[in-house]
Structure formats: C-alpha cells, structure tokens
PDB file of N, CA and C in Angstrom:
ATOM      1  N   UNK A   1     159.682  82.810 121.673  1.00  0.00           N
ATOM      2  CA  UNK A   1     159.862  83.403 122.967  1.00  0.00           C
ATOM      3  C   UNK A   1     159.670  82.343 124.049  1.00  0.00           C
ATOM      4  N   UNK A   2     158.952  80.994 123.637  1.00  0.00           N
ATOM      5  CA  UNK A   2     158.419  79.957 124.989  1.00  0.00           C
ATOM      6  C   UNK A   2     159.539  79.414 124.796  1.00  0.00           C
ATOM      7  N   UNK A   3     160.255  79.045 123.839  1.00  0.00           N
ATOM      8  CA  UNK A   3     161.510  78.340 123.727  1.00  0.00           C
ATOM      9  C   UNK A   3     162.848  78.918 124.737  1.00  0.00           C
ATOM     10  N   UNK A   4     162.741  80.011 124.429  1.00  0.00           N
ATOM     11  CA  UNK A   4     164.088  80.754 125.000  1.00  0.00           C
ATOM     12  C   UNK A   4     163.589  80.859 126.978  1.00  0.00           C
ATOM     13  N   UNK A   5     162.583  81.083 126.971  1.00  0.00           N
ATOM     14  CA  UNK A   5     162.036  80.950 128.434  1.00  0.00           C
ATOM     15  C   UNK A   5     162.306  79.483 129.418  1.00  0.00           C
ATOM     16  N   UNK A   6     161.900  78.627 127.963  1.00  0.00           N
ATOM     17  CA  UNK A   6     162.084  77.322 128.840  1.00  0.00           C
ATOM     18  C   UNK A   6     163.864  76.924 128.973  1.00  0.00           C
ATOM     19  N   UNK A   7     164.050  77.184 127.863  1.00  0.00           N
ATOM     20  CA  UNK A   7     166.087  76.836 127.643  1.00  0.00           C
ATOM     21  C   UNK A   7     166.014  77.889 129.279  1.00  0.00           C
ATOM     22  N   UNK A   8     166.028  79.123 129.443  1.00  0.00           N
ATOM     23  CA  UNK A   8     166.229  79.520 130.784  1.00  0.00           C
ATOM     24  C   UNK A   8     166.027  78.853 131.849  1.00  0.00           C
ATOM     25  N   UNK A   9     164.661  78.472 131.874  1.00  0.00           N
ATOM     26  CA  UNK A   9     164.344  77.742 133.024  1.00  0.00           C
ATOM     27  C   UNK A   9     165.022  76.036 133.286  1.00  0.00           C
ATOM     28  N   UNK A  10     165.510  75.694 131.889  1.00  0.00           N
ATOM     29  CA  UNK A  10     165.827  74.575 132.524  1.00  0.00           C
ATOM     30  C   UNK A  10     167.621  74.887 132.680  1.00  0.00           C
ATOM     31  N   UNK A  11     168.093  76.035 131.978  1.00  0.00           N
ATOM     32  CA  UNK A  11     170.021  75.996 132.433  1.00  0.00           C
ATOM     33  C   UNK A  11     169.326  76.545 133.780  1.00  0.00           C
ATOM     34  N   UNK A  12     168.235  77.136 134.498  1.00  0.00           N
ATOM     35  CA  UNK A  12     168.667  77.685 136.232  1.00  0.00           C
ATOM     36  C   UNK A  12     168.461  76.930 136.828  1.00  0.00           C
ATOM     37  N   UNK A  13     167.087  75.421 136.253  1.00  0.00           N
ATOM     38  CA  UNK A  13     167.551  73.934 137.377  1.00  0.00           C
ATOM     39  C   UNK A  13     168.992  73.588 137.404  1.00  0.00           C
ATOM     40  N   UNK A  14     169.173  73.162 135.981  1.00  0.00           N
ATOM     41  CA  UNK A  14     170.683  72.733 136.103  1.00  0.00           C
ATOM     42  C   UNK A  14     171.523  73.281 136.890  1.00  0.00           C
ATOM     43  N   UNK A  15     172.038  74.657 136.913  1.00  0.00           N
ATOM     44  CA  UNK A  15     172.926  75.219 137.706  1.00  0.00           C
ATOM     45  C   UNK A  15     172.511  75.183 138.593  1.00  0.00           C
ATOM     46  N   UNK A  16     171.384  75.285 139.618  1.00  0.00           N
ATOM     47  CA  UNK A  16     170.544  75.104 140.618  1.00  0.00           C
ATOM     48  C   UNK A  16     170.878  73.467 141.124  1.00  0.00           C
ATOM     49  N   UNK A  17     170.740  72.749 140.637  1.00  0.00           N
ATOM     50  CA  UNK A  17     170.852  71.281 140.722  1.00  0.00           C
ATOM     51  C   UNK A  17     172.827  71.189 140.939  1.00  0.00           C
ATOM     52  N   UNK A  18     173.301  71.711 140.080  1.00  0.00           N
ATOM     53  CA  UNK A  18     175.298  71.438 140.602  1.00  0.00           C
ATOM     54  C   UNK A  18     175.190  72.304 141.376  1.00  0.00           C
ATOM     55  N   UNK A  19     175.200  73.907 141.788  1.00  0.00           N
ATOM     56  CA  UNK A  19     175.161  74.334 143.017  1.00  0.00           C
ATOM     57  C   UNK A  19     174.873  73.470 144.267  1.00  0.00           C
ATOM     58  N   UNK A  20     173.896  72.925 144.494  1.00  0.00           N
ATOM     59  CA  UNK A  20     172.918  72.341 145.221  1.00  0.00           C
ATOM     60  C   UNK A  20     174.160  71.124 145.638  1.00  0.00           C
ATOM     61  N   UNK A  21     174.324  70.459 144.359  1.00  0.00           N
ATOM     62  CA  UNK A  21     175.603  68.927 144.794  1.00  0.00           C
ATOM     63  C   UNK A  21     176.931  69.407 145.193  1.00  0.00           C
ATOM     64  N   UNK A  22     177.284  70.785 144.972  1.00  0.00           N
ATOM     65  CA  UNK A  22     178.593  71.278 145.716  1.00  0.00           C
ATOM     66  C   UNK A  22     178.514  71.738 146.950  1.00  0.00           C
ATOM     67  N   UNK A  23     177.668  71.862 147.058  1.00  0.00           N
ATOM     68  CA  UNK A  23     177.001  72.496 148.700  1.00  0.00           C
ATOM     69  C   UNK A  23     176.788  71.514 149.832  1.00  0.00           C
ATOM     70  N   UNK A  24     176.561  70.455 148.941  1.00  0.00           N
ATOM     71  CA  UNK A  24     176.851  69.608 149.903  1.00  0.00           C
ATOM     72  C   UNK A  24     178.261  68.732 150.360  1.00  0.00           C
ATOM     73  N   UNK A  25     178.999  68.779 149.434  1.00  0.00           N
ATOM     74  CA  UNK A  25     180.440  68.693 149.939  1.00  0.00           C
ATOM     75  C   UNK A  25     181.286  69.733 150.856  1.00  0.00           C
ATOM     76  N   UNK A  26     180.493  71.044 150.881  1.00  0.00           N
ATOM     77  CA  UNK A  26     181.199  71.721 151.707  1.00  0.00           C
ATOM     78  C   UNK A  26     181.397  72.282 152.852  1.00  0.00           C
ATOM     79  N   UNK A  27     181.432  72.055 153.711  1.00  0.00           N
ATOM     80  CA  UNK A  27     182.176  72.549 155.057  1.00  0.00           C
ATOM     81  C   UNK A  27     181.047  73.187 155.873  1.00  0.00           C
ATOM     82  N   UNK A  28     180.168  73.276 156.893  1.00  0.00           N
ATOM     83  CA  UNK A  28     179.069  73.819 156.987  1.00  0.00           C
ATOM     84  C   UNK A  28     179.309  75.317 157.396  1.00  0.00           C
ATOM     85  N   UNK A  29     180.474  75.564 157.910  1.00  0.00           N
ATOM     86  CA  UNK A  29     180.377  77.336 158.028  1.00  0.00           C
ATOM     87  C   UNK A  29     180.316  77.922 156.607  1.00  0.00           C
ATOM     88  N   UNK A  30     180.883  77.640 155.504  1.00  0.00           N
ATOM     89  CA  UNK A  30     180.791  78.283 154.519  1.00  0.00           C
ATOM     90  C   UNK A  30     179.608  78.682 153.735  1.00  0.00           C
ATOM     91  N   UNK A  31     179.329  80.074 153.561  1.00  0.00           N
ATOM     92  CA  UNK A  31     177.833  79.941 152.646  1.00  0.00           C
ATOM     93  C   UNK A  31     177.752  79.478 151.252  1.00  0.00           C
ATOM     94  N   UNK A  32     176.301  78.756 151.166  1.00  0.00           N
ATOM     95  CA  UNK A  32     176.053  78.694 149.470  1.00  0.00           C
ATOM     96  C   UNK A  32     175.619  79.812 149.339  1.00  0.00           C
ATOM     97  N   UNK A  33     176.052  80.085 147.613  1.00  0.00           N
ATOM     98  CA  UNK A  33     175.649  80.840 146.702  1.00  0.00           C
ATOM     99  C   UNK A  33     174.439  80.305 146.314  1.00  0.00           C
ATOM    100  N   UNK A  34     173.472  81.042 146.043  1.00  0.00           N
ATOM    101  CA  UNK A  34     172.107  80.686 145.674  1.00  0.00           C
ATOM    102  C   UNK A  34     171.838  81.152 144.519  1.00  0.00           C
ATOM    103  N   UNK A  35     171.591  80.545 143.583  1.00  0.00           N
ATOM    104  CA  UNK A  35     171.675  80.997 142.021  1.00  0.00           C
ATOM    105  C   UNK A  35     169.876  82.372 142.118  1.00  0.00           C
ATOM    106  N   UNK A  36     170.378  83.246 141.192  1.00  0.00           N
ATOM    107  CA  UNK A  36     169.327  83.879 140.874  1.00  0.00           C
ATOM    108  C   UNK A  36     168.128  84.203 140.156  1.00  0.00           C
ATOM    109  N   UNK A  37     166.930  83.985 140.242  1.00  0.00           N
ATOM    110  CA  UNK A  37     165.987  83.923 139.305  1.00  0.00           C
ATOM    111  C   UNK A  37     166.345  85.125 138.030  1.00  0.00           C
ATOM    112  N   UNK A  38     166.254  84.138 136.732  1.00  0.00           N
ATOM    113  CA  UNK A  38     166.120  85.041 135.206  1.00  0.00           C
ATOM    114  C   UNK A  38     165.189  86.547 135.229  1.00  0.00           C
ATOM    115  N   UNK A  39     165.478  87.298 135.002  1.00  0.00           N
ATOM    116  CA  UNK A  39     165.072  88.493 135.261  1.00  0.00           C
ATOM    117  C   UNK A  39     163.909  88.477 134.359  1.00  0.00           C
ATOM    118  N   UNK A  40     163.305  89.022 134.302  1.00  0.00           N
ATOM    119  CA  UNK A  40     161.594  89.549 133.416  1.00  0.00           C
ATOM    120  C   UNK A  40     162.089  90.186 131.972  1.00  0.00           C
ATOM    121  N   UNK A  41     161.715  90.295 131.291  1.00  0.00           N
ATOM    122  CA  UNK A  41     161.770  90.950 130.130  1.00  0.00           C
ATOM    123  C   UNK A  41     162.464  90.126 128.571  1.00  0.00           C
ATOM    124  N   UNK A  42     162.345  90.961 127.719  1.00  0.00           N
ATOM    125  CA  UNK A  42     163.171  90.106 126.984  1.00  0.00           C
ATOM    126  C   UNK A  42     164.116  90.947 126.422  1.00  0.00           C
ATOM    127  N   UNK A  43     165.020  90.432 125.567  1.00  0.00           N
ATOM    128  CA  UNK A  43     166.415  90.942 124.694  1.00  0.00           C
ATOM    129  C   UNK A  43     165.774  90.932 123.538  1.00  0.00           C
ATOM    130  N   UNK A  44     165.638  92.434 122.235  1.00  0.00           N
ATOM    131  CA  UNK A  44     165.097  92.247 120.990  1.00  0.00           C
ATOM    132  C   UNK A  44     166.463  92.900 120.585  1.00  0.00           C
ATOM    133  N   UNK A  45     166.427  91.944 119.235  1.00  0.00           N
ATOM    134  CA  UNK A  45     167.899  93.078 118.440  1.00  0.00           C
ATOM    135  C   UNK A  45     166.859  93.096 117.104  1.00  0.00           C
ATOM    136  N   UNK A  46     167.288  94.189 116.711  1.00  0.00           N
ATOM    137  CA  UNK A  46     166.754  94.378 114.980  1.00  0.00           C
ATOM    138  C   UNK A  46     167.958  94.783 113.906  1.00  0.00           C
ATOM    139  N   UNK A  47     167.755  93.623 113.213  1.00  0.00           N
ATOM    140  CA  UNK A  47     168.852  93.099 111.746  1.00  0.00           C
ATOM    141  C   UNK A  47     168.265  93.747 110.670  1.00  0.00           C
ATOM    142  N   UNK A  48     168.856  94.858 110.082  1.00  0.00           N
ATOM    143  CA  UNK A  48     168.211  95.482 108.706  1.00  0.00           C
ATOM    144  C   UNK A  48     169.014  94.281 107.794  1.00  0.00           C
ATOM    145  N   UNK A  49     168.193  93.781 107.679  1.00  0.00           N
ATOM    146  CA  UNK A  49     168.770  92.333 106.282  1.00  0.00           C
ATOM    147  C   UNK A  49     169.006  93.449 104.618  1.00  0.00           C
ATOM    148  N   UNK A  50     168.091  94.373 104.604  1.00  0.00           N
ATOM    149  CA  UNK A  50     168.747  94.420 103.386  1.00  0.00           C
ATOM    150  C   UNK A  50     170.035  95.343 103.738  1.00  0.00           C
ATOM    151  N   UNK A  51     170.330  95.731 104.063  1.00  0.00           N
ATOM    152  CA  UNK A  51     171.515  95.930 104.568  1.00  0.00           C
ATOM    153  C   UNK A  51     172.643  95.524 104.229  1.00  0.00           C
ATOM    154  N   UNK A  52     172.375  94.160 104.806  1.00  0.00           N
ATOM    155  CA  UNK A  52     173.391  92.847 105.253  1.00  0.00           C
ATOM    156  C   UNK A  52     173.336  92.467 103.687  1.00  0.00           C
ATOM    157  N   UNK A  53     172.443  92.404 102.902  1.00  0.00           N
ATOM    158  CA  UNK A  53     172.083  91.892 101.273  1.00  0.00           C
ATOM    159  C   UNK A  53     172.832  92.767 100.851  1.00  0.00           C
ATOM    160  N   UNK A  54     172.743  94.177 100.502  1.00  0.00           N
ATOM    161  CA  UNK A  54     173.559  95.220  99.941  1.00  0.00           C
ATOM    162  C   UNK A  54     175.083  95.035 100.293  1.00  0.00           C
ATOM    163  N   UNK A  55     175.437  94.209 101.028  1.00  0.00           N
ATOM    164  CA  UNK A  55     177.009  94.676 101.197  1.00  0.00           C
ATOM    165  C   UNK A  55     177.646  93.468 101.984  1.00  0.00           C
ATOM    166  N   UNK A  56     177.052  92.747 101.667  1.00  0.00           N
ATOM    167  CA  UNK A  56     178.031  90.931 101.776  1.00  0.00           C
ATOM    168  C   UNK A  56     178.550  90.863 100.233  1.00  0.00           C
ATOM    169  N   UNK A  57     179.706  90.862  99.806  1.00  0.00           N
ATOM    170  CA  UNK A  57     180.053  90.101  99.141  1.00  0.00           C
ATOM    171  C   UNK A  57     180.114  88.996  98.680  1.00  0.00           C
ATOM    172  N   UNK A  58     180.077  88.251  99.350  1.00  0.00           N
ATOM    173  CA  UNK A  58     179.847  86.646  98.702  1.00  0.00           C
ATOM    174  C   UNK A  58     178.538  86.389  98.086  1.00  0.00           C
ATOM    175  N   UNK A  59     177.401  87.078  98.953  1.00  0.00           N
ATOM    176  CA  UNK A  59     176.249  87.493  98.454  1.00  0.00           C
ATOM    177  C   UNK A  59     176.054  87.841  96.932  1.00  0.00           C
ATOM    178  N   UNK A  60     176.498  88.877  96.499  1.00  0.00           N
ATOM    179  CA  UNK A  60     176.298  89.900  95.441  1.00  0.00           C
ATOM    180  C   UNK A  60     177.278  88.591  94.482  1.00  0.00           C
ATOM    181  N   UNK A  61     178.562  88.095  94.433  1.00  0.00           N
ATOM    182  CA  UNK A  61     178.999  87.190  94.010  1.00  0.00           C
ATOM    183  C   UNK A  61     178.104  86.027  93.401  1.00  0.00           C
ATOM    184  N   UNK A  62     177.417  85.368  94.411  1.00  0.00           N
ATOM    185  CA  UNK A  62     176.670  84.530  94.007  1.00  0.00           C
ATOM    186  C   UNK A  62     175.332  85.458  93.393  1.00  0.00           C
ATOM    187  N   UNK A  63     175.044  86.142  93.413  1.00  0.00           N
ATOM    188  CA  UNK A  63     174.012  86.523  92.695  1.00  0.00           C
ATOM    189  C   UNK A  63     174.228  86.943  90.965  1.00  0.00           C
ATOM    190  N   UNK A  64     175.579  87.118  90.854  1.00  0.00           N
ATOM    191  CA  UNK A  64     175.625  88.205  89.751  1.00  0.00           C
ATOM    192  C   UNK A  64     175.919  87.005  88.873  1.00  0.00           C
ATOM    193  N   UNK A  65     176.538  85.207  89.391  1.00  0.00           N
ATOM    194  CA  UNK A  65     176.960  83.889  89.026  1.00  0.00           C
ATOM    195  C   UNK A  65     175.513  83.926  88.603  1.00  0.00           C
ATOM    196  N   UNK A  66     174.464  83.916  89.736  1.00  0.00           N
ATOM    197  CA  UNK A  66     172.656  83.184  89.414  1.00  0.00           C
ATOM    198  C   UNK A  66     172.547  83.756  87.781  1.00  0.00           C
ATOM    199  N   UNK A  67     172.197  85.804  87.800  1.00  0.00           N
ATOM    200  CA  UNK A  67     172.679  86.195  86.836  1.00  0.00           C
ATOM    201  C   UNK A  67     172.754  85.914  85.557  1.00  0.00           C
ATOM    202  N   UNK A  68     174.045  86.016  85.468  1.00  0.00           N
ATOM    203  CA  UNK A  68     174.937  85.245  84.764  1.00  0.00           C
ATOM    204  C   UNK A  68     174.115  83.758  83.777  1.00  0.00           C
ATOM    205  N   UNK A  69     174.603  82.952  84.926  1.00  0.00           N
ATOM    206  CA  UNK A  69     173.482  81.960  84.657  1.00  0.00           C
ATOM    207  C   UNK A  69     172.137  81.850  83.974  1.00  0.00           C
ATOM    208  N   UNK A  70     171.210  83.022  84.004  1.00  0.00           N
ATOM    209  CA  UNK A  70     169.805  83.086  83.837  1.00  0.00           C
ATOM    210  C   UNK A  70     170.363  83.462  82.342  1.00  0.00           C
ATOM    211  N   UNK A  71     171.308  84.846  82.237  1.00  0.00           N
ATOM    212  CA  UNK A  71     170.818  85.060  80.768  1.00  0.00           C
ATOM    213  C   UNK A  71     171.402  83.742  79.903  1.00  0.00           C
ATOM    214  N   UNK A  72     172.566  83.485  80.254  1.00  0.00           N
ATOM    215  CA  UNK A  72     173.024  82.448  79.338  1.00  0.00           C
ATOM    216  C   UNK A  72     171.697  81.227  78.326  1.00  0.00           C
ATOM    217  N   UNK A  73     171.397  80.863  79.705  1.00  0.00           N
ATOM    218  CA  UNK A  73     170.064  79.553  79.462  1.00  0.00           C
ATOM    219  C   UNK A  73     169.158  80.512  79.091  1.00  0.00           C
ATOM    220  N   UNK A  74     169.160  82.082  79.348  1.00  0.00           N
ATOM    221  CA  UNK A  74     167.844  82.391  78.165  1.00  0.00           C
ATOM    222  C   UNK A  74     168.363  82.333  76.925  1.00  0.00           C
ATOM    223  N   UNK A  75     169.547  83.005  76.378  1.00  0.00           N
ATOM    224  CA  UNK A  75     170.263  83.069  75.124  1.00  0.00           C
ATOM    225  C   UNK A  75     169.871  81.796  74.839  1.00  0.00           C
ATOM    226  N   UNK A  76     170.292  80.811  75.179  1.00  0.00           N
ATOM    227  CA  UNK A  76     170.345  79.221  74.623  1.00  0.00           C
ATOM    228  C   UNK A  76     168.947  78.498  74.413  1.00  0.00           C
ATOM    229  N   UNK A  77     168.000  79.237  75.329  1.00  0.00           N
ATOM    230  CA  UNK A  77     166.354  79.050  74.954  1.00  0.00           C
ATOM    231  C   UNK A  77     166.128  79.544  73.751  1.00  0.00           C
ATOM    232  N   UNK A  78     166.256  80.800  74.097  1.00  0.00           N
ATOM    233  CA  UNK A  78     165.894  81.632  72.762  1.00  0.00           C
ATOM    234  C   UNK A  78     166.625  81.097  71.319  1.00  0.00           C
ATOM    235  N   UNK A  79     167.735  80.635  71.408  1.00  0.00           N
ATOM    236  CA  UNK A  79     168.653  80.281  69.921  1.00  0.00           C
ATOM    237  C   UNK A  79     167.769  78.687  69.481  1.00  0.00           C
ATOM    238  N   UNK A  80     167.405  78.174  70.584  1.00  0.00           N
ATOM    239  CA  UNK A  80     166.853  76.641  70.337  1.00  0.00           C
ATOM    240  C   UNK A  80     165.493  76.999  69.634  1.00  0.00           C
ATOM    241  N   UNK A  81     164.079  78.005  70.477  1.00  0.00           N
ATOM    242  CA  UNK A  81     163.519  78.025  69.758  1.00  0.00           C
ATOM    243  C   UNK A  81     163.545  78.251  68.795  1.00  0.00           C
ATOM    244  N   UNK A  82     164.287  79.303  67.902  1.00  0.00           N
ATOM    245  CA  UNK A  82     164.552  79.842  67.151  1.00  0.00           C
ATOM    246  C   UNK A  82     165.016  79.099  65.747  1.00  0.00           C
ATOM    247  N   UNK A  83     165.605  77.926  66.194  1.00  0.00           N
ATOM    248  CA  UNK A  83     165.998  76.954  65.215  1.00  0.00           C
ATOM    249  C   UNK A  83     164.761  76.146  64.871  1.00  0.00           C
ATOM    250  N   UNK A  84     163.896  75.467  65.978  1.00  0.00           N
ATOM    251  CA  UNK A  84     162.664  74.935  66.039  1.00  0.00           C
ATOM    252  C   UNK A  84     161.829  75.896  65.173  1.00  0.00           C
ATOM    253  N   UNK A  85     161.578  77.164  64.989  1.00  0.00           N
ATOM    254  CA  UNK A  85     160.801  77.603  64.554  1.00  0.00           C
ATOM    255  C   UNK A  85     161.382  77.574  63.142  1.00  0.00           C
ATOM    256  N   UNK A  86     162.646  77.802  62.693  1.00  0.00           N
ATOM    257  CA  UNK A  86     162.778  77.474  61.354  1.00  0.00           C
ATOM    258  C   UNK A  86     162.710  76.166  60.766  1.00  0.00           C
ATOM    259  N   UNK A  87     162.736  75.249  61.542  1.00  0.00           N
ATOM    260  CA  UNK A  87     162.207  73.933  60.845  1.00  0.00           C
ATOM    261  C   UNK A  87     160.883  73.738  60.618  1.00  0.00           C
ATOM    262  N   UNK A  88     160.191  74.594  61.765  1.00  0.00           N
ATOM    263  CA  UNK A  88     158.614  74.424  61.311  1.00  0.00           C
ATOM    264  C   UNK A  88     158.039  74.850  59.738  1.00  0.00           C
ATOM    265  N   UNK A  89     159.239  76.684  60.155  1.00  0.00           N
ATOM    266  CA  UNK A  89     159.028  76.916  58.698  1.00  0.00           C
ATOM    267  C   UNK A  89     159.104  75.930  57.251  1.00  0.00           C
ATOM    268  N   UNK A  90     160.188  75.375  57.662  1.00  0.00           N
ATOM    269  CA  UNK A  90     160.747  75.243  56.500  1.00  0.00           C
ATOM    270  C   UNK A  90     159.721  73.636  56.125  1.00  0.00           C
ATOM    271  N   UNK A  91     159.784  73.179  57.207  1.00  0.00           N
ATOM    272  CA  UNK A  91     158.546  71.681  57.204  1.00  0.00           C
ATOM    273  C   UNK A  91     157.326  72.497  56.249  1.00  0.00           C
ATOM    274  N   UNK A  92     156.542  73.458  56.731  1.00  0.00           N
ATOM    275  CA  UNK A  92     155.334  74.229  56.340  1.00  0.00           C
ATOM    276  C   UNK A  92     155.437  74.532  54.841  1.00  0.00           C
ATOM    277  N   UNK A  93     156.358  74.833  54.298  1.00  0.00           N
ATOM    278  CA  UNK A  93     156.992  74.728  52.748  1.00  0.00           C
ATOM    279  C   UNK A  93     157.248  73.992  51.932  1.00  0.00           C
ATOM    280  N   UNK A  94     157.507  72.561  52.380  1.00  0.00           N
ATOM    281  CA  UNK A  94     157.519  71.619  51.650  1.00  0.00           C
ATOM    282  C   UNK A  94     156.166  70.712  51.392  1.00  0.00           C
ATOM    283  N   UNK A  95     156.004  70.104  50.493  1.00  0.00           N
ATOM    284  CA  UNK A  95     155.062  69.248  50.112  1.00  0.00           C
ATOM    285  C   UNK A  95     154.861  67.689  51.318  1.00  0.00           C
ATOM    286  N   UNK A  96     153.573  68.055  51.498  1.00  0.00           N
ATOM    287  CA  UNK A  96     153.455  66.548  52.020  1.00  0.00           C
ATOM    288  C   UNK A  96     154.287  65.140  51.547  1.00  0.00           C
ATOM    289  N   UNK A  97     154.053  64.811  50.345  1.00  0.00           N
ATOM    290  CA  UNK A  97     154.493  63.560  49.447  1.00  0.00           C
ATOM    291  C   UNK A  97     155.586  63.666  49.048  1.00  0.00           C
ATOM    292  N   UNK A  98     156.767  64.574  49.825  1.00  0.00           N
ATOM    293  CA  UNK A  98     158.193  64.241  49.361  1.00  0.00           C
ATOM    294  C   UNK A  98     158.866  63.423  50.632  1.00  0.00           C
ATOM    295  N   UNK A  99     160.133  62.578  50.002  1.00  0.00           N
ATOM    296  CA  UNK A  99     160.299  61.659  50.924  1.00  0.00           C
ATOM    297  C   UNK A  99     161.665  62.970  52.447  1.00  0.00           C
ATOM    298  N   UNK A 100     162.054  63.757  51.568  1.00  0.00           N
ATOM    299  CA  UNK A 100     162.433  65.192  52.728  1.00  0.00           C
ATOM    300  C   UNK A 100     161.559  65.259  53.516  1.00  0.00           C
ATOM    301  N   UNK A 101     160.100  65.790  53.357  1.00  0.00           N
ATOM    302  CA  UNK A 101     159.460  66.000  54.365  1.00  0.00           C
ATOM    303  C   UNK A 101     159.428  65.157  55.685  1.00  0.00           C
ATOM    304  N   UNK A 102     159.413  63.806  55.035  1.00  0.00           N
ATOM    305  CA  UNK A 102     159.096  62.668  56.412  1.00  0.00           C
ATOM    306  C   UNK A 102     160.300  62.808  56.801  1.00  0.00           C
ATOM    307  N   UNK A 103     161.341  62.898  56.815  1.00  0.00           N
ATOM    308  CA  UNK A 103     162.515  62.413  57.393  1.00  0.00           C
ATOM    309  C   UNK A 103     162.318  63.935  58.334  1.00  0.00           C
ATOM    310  N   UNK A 104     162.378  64.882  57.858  1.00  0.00           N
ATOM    311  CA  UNK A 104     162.547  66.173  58.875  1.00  0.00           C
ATOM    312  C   UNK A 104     161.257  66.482  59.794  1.00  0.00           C
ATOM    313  N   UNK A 105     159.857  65.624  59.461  1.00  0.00           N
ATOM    314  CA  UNK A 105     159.032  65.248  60.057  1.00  0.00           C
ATOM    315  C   UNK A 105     159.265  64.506  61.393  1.00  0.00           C
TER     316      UNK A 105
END
C-alpha cells in the first residue's frame, strides 16, 4: 500500500512539474490547469484464485502432464526397486565361496 501511495505521489510531482513547464510558455490571459490532489482511500479487488485454478486450461494441462509425469517415475521406481530386491534375494541364496556370488556382489 506505501508503494502504490508513493508511485502516486511521485506521477502528481511529475505531472505537476510538466504542467508547471507548459504554463510557462503560455500566454498570460490563459488559465493553468492545476493538477488535483490523489483522492483518500484505496482500490481493493478480490481474485477467487481457485476459481481461476479450476478453469484455466493451460493450467489443468500442465497439471495432468506433472501427473502424468509423477506416476510414470513412480512405475519406474517401483519396477527398479523391485529388480534390486530380487538380486538381493537371489545374492541371499547363494553361497558366499562361489565365484557367481562375487561378480553379482
């Protein structure tokens, strides 16, 4: 809110300041316009975002891609451990002192 106050206060120097340099080029019967002080209060708008979430498309697009995405790399977690765990098995079954073991070791 101090932000938007000051951006005000400094566009009514500015326009205040070129008013001011045209006024002086002009003609002395003619009146200046005198710029007007920013009025009091403020402007609130309220954005229901989920809203805007429920019914953007590109939105729901990229989400259903994220999705998408998540189960895949779980499938592919899950199939990896899954292989890992049968080598453990299968390591756990064999004899220490065979030369199989070390190599799959």
């Amino acid at each position: 809110m101090r932000i938007s106050l000051l951006i005000a206060a400094f566009v009514a120097t500015v326009v205040s300041g070129t008013n001011l340099l045209h006024a002086q080029g002009q003609p002395a019967g003619r009146p200046v316009a005198r710029p007007t002080a920013p009025k009091s209060g403020t402007n609130v708008a309220v954005v229901d975002v989920g809203f805007i979430f429920k019914n953007a498309e590109r939105f729901k697009r990229a989400m259903d891609d994220l999705k998408a995405a998540d189960t895949k790399f779980q499938n592919e977690v899950t199939t990896r451990r899954d292989a890992i765990n049968a080598q453990i098995q299968k390591l756990q079954n064999m004899s220490k002192a065979t030369t199989d073991y070390k190599i799959l070791e």
